[in-house]
PDB file of N, CA and C in Angstrom:
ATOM      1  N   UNK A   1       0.853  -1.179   0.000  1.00  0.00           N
ATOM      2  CA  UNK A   1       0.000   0.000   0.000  1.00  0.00           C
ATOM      3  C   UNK A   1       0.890   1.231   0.000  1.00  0.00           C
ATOM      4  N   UNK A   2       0.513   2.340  -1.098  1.00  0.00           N
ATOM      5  CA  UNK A   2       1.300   3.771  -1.042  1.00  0.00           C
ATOM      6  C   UNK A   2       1.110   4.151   0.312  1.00  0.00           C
ATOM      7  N   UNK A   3       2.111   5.123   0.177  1.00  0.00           N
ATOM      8  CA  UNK A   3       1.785   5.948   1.644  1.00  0.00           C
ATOM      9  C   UNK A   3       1.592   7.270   1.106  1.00  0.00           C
ATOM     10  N   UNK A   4       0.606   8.123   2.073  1.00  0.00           N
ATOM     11  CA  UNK A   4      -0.162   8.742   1.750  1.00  0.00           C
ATOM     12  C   UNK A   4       0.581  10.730   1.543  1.00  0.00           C
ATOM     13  N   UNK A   5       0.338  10.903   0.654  1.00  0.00           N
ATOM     14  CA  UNK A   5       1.418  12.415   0.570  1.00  0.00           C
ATOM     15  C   UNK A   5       0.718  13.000   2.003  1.00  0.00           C
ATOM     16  N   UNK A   6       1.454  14.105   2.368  1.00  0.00           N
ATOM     17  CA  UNK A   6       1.038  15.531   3.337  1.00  0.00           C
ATOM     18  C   UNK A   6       0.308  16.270   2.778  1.00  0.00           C
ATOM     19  N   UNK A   7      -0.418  16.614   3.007  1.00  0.00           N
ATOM     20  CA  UNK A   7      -1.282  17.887   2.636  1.00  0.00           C
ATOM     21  C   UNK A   7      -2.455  17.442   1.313  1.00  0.00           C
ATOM     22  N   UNK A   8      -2.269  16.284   1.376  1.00  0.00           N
ATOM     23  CA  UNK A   8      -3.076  15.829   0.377  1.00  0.00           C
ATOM     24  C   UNK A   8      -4.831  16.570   0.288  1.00  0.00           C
ATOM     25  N   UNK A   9      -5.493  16.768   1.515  1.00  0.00           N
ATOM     26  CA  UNK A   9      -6.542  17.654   1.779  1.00  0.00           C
ATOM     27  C   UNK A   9      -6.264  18.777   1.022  1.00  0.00           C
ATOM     28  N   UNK A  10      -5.519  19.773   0.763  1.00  0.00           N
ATOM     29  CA  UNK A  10      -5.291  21.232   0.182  1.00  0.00           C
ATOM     30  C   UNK A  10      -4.826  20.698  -1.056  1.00  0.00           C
ATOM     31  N   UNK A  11      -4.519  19.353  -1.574  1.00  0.00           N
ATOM     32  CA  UNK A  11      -3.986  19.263  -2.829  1.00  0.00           C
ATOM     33  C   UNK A  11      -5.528  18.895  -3.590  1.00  0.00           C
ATOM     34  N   UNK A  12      -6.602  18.248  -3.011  1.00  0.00           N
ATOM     35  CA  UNK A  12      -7.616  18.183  -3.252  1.00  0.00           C
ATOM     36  C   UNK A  12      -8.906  19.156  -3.161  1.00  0.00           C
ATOM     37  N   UNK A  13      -8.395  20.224  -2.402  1.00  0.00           N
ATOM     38  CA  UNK A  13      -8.987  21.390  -2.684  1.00  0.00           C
ATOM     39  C   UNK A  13      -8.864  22.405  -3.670  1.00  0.00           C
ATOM     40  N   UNK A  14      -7.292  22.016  -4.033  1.00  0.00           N
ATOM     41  CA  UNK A  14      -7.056  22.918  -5.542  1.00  0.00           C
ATOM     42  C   UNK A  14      -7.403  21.976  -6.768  1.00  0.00           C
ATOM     43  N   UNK A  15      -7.609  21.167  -6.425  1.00  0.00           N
ATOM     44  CA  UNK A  15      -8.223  20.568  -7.996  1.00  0.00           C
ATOM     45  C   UNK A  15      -9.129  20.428  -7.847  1.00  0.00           C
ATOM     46  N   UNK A  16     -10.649  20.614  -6.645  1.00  0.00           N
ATOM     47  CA  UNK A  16     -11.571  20.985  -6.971  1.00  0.00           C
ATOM     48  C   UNK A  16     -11.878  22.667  -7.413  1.00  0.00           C
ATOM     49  N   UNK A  17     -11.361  23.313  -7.144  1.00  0.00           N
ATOM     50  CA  UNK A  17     -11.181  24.737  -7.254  1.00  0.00           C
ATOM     51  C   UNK A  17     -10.970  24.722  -9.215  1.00  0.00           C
ATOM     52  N   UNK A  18      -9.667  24.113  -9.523  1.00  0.00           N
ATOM     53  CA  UNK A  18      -9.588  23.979 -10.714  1.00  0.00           C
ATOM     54  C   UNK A  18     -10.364  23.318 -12.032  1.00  0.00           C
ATOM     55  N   UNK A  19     -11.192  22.868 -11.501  1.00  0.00           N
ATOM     56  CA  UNK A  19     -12.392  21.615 -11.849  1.00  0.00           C
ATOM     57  C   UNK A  19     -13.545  22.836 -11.873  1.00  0.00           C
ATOM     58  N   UNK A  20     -14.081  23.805 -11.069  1.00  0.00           N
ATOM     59  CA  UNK A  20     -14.643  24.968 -10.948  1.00  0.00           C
ATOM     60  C   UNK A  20     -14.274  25.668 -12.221  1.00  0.00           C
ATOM     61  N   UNK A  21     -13.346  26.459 -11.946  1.00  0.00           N
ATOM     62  CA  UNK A  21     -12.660  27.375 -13.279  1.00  0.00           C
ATOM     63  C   UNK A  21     -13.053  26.904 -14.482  1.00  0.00           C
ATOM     64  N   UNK A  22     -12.256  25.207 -14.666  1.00  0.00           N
ATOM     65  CA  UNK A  22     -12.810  25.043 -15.722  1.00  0.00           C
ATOM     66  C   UNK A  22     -14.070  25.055 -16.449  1.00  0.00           C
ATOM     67  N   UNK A  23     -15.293  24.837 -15.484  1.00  0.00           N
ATOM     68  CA  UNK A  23     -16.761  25.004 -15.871  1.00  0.00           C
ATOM     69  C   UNK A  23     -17.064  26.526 -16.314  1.00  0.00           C
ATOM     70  N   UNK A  24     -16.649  26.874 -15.287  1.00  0.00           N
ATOM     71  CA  UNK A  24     -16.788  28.625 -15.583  1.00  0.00           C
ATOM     72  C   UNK A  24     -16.029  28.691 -17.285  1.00  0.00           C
ATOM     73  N   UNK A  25     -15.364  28.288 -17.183  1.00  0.00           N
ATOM     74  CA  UNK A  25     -14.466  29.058 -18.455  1.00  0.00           C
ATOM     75  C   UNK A  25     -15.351  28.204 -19.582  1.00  0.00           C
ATOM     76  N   UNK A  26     -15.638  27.122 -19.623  1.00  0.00           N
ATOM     77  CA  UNK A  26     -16.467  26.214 -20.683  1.00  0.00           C
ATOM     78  C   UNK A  26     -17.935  27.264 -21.023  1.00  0.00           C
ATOM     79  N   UNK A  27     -18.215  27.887 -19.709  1.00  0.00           N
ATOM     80  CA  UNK A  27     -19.640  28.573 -20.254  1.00  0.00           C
ATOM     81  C   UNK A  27     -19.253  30.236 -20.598  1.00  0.00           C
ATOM     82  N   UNK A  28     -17.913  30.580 -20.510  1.00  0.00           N
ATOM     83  CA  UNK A  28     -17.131  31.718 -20.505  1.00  0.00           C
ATOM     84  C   UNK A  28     -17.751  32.826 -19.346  1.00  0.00           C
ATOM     85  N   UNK A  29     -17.540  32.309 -18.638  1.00  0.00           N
ATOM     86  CA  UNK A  29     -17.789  33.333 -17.592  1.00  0.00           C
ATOM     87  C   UNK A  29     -16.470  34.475 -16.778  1.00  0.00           C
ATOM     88  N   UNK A  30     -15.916  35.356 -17.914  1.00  0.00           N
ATOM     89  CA  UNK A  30     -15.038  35.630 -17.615  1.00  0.00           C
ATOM     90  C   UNK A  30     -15.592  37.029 -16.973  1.00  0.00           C
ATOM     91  N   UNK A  31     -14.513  37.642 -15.790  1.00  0.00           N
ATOM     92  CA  UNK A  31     -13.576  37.188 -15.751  1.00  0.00           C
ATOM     93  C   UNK A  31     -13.653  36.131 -14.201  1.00  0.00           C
ATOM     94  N   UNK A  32     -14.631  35.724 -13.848  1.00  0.00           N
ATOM     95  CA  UNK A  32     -14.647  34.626 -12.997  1.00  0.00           C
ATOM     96  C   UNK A  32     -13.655  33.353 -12.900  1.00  0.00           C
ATOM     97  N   UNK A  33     -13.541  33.176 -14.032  1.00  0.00           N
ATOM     98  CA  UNK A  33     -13.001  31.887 -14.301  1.00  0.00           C
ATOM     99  C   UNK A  33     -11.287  31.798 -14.173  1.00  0.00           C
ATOM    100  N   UNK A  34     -11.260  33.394 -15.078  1.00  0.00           N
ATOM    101  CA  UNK A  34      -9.321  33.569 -14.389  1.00  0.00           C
ATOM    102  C   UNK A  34      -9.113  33.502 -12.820  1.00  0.00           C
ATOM    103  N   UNK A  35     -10.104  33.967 -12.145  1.00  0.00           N
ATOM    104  CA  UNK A  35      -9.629  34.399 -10.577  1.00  0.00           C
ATOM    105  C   UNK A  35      -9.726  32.718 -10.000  1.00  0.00           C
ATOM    106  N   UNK A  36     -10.721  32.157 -10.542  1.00  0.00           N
ATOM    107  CA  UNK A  36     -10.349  30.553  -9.861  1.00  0.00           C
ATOM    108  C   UNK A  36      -9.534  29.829 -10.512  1.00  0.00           C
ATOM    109  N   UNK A  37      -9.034  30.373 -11.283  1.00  0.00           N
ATOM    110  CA  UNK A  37      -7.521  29.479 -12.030  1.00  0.00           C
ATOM    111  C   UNK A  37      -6.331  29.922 -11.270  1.00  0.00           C
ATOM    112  N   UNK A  38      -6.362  31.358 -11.093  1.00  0.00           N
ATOM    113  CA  UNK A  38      -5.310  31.793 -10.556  1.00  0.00           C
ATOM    114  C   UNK A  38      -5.438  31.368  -9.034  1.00  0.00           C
ATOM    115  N   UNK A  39      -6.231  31.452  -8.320  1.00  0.00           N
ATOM    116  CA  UNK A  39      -6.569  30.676  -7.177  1.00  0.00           C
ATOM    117  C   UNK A  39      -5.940  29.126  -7.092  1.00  0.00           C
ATOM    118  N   UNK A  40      -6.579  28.342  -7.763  1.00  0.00           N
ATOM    119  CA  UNK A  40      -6.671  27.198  -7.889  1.00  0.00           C
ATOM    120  C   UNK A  40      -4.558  26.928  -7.945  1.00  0.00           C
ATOM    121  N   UNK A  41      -4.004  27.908  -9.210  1.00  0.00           N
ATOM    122  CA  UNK A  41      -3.006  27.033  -9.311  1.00  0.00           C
ATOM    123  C   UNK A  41      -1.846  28.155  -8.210  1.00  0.00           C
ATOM    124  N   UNK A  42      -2.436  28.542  -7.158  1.00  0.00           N
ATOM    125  CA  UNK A  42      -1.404  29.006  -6.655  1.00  0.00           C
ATOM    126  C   UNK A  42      -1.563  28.348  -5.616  1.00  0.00           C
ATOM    127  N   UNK A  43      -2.677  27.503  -4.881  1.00  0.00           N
ATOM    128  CA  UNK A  43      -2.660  26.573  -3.906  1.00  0.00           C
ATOM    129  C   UNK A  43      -1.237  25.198  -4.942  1.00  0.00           C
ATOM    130  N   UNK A  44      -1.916  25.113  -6.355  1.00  0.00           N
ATOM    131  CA  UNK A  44      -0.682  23.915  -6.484  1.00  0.00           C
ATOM    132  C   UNK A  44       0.590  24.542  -6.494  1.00  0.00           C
ATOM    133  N   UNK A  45       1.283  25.535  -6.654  1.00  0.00           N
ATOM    134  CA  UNK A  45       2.147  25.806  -6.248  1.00  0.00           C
ATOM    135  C   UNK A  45       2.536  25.905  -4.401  1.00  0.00           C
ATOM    136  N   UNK A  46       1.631  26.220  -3.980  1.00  0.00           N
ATOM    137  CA  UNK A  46       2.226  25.571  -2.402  1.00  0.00           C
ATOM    138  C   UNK A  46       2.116  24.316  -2.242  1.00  0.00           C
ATOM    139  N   UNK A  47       1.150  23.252  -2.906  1.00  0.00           N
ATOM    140  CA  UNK A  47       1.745  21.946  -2.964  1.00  0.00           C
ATOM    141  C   UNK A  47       3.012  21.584  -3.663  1.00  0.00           C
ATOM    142  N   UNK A  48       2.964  22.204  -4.367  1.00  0.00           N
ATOM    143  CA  UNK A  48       4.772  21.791  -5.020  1.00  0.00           C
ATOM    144  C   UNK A  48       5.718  22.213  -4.382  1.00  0.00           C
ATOM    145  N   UNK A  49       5.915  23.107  -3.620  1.00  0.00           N
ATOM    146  CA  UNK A  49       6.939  23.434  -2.275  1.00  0.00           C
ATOM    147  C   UNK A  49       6.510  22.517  -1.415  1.00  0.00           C
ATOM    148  N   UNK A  50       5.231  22.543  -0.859  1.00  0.00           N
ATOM    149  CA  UNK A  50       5.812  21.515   0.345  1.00  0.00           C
ATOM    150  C   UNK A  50       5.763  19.834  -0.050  1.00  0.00           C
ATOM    151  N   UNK A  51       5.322  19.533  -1.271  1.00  0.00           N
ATOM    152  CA  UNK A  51       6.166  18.107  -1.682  1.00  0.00           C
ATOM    153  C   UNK A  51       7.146  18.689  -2.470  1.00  0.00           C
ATOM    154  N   UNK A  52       8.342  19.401  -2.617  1.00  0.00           N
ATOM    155  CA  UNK A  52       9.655  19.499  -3.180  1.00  0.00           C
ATOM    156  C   UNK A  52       8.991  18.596  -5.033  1.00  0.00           C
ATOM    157  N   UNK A  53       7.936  19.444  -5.252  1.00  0.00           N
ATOM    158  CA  UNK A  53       7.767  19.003  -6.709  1.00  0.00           C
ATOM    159  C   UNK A  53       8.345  20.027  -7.241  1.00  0.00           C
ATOM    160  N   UNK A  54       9.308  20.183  -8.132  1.00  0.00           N
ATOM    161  CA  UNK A  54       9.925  20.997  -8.800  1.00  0.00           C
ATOM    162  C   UNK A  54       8.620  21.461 -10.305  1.00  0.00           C
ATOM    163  N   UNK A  55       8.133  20.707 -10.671  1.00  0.00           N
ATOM    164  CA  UNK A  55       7.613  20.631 -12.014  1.00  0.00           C
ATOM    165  C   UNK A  55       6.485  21.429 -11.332  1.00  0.00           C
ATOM    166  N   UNK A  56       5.737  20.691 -10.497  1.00  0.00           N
ATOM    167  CA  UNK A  56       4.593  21.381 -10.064  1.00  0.00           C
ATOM    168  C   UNK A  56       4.557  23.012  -9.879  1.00  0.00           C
ATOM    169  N   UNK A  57       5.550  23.208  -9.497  1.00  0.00           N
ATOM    170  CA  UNK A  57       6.161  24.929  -9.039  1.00  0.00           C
ATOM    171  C   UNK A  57       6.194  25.466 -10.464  1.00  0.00           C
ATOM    172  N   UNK A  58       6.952  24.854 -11.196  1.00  0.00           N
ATOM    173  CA  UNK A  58       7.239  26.124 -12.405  1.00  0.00           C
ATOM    174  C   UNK A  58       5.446  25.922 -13.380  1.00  0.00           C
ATOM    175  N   UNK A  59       5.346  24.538 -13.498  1.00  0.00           N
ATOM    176  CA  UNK A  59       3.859  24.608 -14.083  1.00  0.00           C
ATOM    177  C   UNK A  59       3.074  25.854 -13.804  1.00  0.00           C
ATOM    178  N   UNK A  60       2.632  25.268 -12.431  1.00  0.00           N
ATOM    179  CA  UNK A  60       1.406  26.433 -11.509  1.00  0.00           C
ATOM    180  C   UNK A  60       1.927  28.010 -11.189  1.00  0.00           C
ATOM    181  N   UNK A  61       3.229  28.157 -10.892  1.00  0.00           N
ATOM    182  CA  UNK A  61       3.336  29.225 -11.241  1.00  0.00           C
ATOM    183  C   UNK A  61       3.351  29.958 -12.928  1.00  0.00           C
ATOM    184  N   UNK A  62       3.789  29.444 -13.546  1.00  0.00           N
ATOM    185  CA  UNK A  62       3.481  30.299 -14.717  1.00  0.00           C
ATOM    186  C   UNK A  62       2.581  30.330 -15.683  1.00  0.00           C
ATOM    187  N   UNK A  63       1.776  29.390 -14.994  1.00  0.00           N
ATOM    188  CA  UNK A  63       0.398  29.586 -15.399  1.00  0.00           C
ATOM    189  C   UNK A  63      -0.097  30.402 -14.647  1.00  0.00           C
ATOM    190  N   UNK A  64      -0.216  30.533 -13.363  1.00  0.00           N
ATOM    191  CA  UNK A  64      -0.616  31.513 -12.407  1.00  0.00           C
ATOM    192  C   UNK A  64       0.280  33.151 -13.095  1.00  0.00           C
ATOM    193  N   UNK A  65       0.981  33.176 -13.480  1.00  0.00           N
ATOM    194  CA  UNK A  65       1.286  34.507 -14.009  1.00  0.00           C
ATOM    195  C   UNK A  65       0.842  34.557 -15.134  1.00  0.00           C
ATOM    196  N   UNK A  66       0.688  33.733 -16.556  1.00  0.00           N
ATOM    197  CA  UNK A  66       0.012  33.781 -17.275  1.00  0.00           C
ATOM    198  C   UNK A  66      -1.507  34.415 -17.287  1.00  0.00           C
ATOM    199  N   UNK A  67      -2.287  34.246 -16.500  1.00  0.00           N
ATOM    200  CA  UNK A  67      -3.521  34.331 -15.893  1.00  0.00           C
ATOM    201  C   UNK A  67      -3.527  35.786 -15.697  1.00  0.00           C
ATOM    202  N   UNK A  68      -2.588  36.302 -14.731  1.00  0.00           N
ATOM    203  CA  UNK A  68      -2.510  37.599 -13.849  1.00  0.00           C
ATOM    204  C   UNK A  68      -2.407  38.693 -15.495  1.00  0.00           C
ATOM    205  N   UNK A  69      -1.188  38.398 -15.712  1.00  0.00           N
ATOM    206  CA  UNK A  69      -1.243  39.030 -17.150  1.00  0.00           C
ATOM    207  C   UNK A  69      -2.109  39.374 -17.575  1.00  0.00           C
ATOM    208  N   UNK A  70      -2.851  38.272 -18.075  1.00  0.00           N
ATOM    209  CA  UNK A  70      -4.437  38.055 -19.216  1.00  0.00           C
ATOM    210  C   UNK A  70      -4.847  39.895 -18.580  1.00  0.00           C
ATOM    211  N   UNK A  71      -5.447  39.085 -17.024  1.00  0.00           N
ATOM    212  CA  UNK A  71      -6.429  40.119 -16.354  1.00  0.00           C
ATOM    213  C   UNK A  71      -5.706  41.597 -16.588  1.00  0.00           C
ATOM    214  N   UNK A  72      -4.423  41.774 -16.148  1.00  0.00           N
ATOM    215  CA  UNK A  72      -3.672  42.833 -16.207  1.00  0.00           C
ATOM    216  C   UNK A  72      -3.928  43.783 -17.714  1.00  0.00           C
ATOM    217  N   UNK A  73      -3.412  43.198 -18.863  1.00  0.00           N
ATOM    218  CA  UNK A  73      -3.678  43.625 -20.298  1.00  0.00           C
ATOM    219  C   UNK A  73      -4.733  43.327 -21.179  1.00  0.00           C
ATOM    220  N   UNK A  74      -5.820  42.673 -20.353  1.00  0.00           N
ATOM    221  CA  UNK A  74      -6.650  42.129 -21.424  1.00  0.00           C
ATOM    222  C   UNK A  74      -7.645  43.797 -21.917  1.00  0.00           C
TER     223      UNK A  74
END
């Protein structure tokens, strides 16, 4: 049997969060849908620090700045 990550509760709260966004964004409900993306992937970026996921960090963060942008210049 795996053993079970840390924080797995907050890692399952950002992918319901992200699971959200995505609905929003399917019916375009902008700009709703950026703020729970950017939400969503900045909780996975504190999961990727505190499991030392390297990938997870640069993913969620630059998507999370990607996002900020959008809102910033759109």
């Amino acid at each position: 049997m795996s053993e079970k990550k840390p924080y797995q509760s907050l890692a399952w709260i950002g992918t319901a969060i992200l699971i959200m966004a995505a609905i929003l964004a399917a019916f375009n409900q902008y700009p709703y849908y950026v703020y729970l993306f950017c939400l969503a992937n900045s909780i996975w970026v504190i999961i990727g620090i505190l499991w030392r996921e390297n990938s997870l960090v640069v993913l969620n963060a630059g998507l999370t700045l990607i996002y900020l942008a959008g809102l910033i210049w759109a």
